[in-house]
Structures are given as C-alpha cells and as structure tokens.
Protein backbone atom coordinates (compact mmCIF):
# COMPACT_ATOMS: atom_id res chain seq x y z
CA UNK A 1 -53.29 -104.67 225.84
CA UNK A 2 -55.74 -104.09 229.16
CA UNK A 3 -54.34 -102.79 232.09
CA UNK A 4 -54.95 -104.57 235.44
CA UNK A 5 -57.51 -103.61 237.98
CA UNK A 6 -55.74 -102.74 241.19
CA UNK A 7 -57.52 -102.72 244.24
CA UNK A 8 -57.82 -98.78 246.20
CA UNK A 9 -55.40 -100.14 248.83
CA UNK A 10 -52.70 -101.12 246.18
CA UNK A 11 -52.93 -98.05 244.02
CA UNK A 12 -51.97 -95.94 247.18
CA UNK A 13 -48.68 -98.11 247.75
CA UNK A 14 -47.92 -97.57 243.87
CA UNK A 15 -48.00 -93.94 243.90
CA UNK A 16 -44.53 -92.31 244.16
CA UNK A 17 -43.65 -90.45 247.02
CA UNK A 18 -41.29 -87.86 246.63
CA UNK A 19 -38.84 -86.66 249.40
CA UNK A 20 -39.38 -83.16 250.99
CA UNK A 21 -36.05 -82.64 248.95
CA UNK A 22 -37.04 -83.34 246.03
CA UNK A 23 -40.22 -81.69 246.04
CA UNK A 24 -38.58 -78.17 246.84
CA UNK A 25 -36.44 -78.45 243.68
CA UNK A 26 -39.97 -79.55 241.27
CA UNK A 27 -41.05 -75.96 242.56
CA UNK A 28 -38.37 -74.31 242.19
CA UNK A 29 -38.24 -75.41 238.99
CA UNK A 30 -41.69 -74.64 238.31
CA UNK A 31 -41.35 -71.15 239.30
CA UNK A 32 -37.63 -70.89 237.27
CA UNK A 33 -39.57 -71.98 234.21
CA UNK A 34 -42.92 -69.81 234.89
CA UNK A 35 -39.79 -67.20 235.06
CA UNK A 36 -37.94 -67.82 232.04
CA UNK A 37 -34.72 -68.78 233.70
CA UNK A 38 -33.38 -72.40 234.43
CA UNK A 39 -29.66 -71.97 235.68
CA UNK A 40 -28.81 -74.88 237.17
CA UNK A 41 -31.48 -76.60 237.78
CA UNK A 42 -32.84 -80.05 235.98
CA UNK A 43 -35.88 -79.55 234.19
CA UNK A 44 -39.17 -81.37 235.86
CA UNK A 45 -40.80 -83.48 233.97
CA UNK A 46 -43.95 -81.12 232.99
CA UNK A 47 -45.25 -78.43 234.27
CA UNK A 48 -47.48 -78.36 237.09
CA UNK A 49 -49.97 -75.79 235.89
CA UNK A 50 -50.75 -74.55 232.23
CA UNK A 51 -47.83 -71.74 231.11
CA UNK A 52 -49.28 -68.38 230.01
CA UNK A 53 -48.55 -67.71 226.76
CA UNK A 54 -46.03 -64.70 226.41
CA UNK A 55 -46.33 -61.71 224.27
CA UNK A 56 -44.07 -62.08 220.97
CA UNK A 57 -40.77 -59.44 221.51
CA UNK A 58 -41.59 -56.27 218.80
CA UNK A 59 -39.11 -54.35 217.58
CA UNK A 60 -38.55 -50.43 218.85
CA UNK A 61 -36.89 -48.30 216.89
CA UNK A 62 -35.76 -44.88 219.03
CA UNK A 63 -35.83 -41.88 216.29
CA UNK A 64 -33.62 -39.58 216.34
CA UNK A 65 -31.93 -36.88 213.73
CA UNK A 66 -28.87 -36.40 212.31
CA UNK A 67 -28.22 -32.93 212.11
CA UNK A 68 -25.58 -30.25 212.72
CA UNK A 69 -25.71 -29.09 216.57
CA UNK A 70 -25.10 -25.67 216.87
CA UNK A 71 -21.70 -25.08 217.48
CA UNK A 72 -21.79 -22.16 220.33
CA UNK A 73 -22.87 -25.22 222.07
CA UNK A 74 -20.64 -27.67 221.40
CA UNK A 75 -17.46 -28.47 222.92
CA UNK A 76 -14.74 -29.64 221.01
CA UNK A 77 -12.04 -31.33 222.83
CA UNK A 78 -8.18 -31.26 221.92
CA UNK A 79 -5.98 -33.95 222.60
CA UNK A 80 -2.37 -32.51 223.92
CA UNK A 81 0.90 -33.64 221.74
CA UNK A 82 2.59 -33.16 225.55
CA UNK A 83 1.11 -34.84 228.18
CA UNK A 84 -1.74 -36.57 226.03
CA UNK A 85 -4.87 -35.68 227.65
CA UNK A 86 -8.01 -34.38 226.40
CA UNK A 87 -8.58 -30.38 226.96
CA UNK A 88 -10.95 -27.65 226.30
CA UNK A 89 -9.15 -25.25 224.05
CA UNK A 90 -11.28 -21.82 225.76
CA UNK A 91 -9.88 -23.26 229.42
CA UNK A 92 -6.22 -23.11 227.89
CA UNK A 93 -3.79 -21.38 229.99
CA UNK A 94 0.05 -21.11 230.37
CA UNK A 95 0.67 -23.77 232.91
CA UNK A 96 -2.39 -25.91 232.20
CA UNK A 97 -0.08 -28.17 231.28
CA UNK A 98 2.88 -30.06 232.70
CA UNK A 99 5.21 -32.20 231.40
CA UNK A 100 8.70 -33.82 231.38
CA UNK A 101 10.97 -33.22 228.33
CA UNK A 102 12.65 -36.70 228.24
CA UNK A 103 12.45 -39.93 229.08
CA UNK A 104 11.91 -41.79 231.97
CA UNK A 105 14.99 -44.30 231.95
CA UNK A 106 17.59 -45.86 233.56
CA UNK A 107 21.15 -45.40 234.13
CA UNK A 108 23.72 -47.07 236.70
CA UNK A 109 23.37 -45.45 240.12
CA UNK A 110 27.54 -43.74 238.97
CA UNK A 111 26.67 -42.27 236.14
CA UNK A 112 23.44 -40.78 237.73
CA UNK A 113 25.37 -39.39 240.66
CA UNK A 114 28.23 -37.83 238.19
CA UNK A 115 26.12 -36.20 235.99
CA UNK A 116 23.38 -34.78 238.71
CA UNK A 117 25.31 -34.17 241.49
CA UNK A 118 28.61 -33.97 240.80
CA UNK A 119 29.28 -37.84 242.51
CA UNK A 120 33.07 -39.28 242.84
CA UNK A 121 33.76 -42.87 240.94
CA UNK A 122 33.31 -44.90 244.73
CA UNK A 123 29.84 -44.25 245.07
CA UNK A 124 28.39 -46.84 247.45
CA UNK A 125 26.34 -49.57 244.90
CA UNK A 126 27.69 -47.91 242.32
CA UNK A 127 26.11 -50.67 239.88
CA UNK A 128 22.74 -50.70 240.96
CA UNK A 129 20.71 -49.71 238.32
CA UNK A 130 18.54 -45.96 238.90
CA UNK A 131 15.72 -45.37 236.94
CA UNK A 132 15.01 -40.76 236.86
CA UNK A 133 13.69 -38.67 234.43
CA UNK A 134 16.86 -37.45 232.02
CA UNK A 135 15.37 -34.06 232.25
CA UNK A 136 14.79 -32.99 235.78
CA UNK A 137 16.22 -36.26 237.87
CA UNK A 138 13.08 -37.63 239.44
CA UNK A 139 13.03 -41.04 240.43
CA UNK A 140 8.94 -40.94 240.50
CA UNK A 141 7.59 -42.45 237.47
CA UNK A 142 4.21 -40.75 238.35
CA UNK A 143 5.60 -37.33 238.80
CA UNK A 144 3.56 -35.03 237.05
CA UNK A 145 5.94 -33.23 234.72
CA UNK A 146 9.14 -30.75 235.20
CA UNK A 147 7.80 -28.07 232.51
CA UNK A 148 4.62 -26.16 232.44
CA UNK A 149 3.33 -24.55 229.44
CA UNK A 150 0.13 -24.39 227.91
CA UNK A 151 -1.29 -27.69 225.96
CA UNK A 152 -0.73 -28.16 222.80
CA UNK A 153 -2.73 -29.62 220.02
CA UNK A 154 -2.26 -31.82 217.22
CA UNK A 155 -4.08 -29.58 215.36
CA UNK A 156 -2.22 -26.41 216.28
C-alpha cells in the first residue's frame, strides 16, 4: 500500500501539537528514565535521545577475619536479673543498681490506706481502685526502684 503525497502546507496541520503541559511531563519523563526512576509518572512513548548503556552491577565482597579479639579489650556486658539492663561488670558498684522488690499492682484505695497508713474503714472513694508498688507504696509506675544494691547477673 502507497502512502499519499501531502502537500508542505498540509503536513504542518497534521503534525501533533502538544500542550505546554504535556510537554513538561515527556521531559520529565525523559530525565526520570535517563535516571532510573519512574514513580508516578506514565512512560513516554520512546525516548528522546539514545540511553547510555549502564555498567552491569559486580559483586563486592568486604573481607574480613574471624578470629578471637583479645580479650583485655573486649567488653563483655551482663544483663541484670533485677532491673534488666545491660552493665559492665568492672563499673559494678553497691548502688549501681535500683530496684523495687514487688509488684507494681493494684488494690482498692481502703485496703491501700489500712495497710500503709494506718486508714479507718470511711475513707473518702474508698472503692476506687489504687495502683502502688507492694513494696515501698509508690503510685509512679516509672519510679526507679525502692532498693539499691549492686547488679546482678544471670551468670553470677
């Protein structure tokens, strides 16, 4: 099949002309593709210029050895069976660490006032639950511990 012979003045009207719009998002495109990436945006049709060709990814392999430090060097870290944090055993010391030893828990706001204070049986909102420590009576559940000693290991 021939194709028809279109006079210059035709072939102008047949060309498509893009919108300012559209032309900013072909180059953007262009470059998102020269760049690798393409979130987002609709592919174009081609590209406008030839691609480089990229290198093919190699493999790096980082060497290192597994061997022994020396121990003067090394720090071993303890975890503590109280308060469950991570210490140096050389930095020990007898109030290094603190702790509470019971439970955070909760009792009615009575009992609590009977058996810390002394209360009476007509405390005000005597129902209202209290949540304290059972050891020491604090009603912070963040408080850092009623009992100092030095940490102790699981491996102790």
């Amino acid at each position: 099949m021939k194709c028809p012979v279109l006079p210059p003045d035709r072939f102008l009207t047949i060309l498509k002309v893009e919108t300012p719009a559209s032309f900013v998002l072909r180059v953007v495109s262009f470059v998102m593709a020269l760049l690798g990436l393409g979130y987002g945006f609709p592919q174009s049709p081609g590209p406008l210029l030839p691609l480089h060709r990229k290198p093919k990814p190699t493999l790096k392999f980082a060497a290192f050895r597994c061997s022994a430090a020396e121990p003067s060097n090394q720090i071993t870290f303890r975890t503590c069976k109280n308060c469950k944090t991570q210490f140096d055993p050389s930095l020990n010391n007898p109030r290094a660490c603190r702790f509470h030893t019971a439970h955070f828990g909760g009792e009615t706001k009575r009992k609590f006032e009977s058996v810390h204070t002394g209360g009476t049986m007509n405390t005000p909102d005597s129902g209202k639950v209290v949540q304290y420590w059972h050891c020491c009576g604090s009603e912070d559940p963040f408080d850092p511990g009623c009992t100092a000693a030095p940490h102790s290991s699981y491996d102790d």
